[in-house]
C-alpha atoms as a PDB file:
ATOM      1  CA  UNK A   1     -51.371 -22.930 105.319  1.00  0.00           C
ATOM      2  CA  UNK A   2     -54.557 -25.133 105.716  1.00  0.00           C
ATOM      3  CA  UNK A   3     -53.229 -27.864 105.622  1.00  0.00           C
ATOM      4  CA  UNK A   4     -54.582 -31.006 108.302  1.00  0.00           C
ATOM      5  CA  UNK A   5     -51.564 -32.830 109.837  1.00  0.00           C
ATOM      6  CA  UNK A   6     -50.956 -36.022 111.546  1.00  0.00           C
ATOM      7  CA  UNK A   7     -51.463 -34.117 115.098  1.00  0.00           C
ATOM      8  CA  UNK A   8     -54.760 -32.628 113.763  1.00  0.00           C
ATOM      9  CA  UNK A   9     -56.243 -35.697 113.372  1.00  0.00           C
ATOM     10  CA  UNK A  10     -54.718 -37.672 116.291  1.00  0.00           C
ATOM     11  CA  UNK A  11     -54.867 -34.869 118.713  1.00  0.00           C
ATOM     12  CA  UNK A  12     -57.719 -32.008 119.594  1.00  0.00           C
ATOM     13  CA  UNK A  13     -56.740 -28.542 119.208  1.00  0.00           C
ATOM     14  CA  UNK A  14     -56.609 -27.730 123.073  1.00  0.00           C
ATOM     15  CA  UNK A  15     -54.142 -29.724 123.084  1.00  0.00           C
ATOM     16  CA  UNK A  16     -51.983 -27.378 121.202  1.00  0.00           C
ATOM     17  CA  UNK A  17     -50.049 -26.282 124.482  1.00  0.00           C
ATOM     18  CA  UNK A  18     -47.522 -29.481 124.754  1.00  0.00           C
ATOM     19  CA  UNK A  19     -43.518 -28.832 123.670  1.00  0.00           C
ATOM     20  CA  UNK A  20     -40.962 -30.762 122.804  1.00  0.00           C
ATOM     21  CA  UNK A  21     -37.785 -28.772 123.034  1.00  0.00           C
ATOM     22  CA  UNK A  22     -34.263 -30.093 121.271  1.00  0.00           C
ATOM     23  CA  UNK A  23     -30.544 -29.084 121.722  1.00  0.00           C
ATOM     24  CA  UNK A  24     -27.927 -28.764 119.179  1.00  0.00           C
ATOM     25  CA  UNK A  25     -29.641 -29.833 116.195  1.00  0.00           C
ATOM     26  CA  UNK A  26     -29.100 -29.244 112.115  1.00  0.00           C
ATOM     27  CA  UNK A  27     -31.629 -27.524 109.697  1.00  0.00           C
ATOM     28  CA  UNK A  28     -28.900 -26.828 107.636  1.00  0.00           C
ATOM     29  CA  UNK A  29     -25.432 -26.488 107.452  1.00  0.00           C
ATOM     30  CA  UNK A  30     -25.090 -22.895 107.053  1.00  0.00           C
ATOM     31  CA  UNK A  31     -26.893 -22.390 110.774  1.00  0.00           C
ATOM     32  CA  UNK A  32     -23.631 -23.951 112.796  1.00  0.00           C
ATOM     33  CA  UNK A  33     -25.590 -24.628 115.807  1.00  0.00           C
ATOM     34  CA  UNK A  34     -24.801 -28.480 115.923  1.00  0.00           C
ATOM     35  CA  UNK A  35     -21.670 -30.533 116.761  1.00  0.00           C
ATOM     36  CA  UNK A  36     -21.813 -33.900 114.562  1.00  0.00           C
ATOM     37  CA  UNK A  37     -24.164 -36.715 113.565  1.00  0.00           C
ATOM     38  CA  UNK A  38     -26.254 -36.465 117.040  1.00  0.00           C
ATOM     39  CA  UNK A  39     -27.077 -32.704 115.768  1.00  0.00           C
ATOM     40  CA  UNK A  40     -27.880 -34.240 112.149  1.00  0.00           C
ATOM     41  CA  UNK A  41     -30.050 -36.610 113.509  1.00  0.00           C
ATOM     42  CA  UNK A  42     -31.832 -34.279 116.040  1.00  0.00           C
ATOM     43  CA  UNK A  43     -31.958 -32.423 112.675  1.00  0.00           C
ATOM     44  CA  UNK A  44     -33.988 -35.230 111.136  1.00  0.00           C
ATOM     45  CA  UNK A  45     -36.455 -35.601 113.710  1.00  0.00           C
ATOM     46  CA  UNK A  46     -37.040 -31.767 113.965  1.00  0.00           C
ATOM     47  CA  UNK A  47     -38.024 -31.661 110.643  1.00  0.00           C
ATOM     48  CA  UNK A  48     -40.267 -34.826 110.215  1.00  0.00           C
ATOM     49  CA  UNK A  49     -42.092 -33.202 113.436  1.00  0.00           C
ATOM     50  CA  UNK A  50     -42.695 -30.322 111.379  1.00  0.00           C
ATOM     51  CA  UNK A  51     -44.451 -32.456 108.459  1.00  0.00           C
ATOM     52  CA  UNK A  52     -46.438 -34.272 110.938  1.00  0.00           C
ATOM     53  CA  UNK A  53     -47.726 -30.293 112.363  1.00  0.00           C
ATOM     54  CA  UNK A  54     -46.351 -31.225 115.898  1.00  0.00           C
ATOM     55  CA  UNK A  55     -46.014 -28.107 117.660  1.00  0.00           C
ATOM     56  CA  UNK A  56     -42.728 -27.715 119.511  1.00  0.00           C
ATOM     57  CA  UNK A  57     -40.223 -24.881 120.510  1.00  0.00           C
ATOM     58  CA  UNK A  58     -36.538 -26.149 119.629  1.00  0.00           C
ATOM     59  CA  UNK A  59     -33.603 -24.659 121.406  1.00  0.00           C
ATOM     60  CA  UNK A  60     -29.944 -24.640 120.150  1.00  0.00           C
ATOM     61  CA  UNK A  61     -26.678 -23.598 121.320  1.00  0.00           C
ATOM     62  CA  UNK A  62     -25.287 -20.483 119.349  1.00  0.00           C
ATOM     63  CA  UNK A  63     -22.038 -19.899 121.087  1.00  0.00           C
ATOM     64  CA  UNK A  64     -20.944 -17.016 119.223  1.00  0.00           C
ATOM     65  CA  UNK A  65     -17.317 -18.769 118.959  1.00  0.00           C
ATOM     66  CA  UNK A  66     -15.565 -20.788 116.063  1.00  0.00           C
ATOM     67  CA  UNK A  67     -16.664 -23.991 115.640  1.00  0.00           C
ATOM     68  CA  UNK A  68     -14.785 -26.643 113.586  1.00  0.00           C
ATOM     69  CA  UNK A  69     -15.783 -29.380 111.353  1.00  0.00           C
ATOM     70  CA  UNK A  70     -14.462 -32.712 111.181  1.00  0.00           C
ATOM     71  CA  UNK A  71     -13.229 -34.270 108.118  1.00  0.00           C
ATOM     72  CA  UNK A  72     -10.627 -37.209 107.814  1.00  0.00           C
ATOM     73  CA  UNK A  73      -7.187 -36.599 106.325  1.00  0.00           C
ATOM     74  CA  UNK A  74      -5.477 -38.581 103.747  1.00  0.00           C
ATOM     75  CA  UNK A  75      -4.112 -40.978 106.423  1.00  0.00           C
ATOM     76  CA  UNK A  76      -8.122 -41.529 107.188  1.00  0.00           C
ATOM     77  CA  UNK A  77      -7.040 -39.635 110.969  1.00  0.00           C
ATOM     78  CA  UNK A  78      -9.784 -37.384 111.772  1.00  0.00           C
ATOM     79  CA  UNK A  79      -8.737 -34.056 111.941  1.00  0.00           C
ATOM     80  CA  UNK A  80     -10.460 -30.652 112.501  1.00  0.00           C
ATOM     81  CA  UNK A  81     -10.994 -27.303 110.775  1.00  0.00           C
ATOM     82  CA  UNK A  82     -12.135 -24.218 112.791  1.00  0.00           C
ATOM     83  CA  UNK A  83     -14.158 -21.952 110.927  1.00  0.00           C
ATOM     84  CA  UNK A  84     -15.174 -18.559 111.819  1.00  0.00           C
ATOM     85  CA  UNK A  85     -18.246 -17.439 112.338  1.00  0.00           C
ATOM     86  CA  UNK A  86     -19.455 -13.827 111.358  1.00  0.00           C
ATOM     87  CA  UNK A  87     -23.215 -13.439 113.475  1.00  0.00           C
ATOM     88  CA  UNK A  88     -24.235 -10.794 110.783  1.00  0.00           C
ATOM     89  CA  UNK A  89     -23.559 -13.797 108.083  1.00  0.00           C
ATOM     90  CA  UNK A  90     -25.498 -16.319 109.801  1.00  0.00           C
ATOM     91  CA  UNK A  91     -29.465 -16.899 108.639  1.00  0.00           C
ATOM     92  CA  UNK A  92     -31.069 -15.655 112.045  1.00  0.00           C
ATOM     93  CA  UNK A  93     -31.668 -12.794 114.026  1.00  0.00           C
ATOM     94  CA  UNK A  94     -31.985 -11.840 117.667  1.00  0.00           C
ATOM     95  CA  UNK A  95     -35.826 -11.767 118.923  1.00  0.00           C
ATOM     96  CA  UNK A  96     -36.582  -8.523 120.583  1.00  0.00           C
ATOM     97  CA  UNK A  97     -39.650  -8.371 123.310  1.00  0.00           C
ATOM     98  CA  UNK A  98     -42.289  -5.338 123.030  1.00  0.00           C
ATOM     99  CA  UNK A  99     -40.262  -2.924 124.287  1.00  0.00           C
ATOM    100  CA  UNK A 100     -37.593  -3.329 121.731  1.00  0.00           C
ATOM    101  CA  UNK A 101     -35.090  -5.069 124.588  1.00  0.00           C
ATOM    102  CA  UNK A 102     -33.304  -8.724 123.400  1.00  0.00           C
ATOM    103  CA  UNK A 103     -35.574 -11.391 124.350  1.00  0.00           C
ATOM    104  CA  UNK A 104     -34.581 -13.331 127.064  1.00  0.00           C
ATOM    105  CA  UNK A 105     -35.851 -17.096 127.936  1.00  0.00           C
ATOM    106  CA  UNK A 106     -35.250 -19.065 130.971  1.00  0.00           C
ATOM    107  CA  UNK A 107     -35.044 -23.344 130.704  1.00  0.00           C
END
């Protein structure tokens, strides 16, 4: 896209080396990489960065294990509901460097 975004115009283009780099945040629900409304926010900001052209590396915490969602029961007492998560389901894939090994970063 050609698009000029906020950080074109407020920003020069050697400048396009600076990252801001979340945890646990939601795109969208069917990426379970976030715990609750912190995540959902983080979510928020993540993508209003993206209309503004801010460039940024985000990081999130795939576990690999169940996670459960929170949903109040007829009482109104919080309760939780593990749900399983199948990595061949999920809407991502693992990065793989030149050599065709799984790409590794260190934080």
């Amino acid at each position: 896209m050609e698009l000029q975004t906020w950080y074109d115009k407020q920003y020069r283009p050697e400048k396009q080396g600076d990252r801001v780099f979340l945890t646990e945040f939601c795109i969208h629900e069917s990426l379970p990489i976030y715990f609750g409304r912190v995540g959902i926010l983080s979510g928020d900001h993540l993508k209003s960065a993206g209309d503004m052209g801010l460039p940024l590396v985000c990081v999130g915490p795939f576990t690999g294990r169940d996670i459960f969602k929170q949903y109040l029961n007829f009482d109104g007492w919080q309760q939780e509901e593990y749900v399983k998560i199948i990595f061949q389901e999920c809407p991502f894939q693992r990065v793989k460097d030149a050599n065709g090994q799984q790409l590794k970063i260190s934080v």
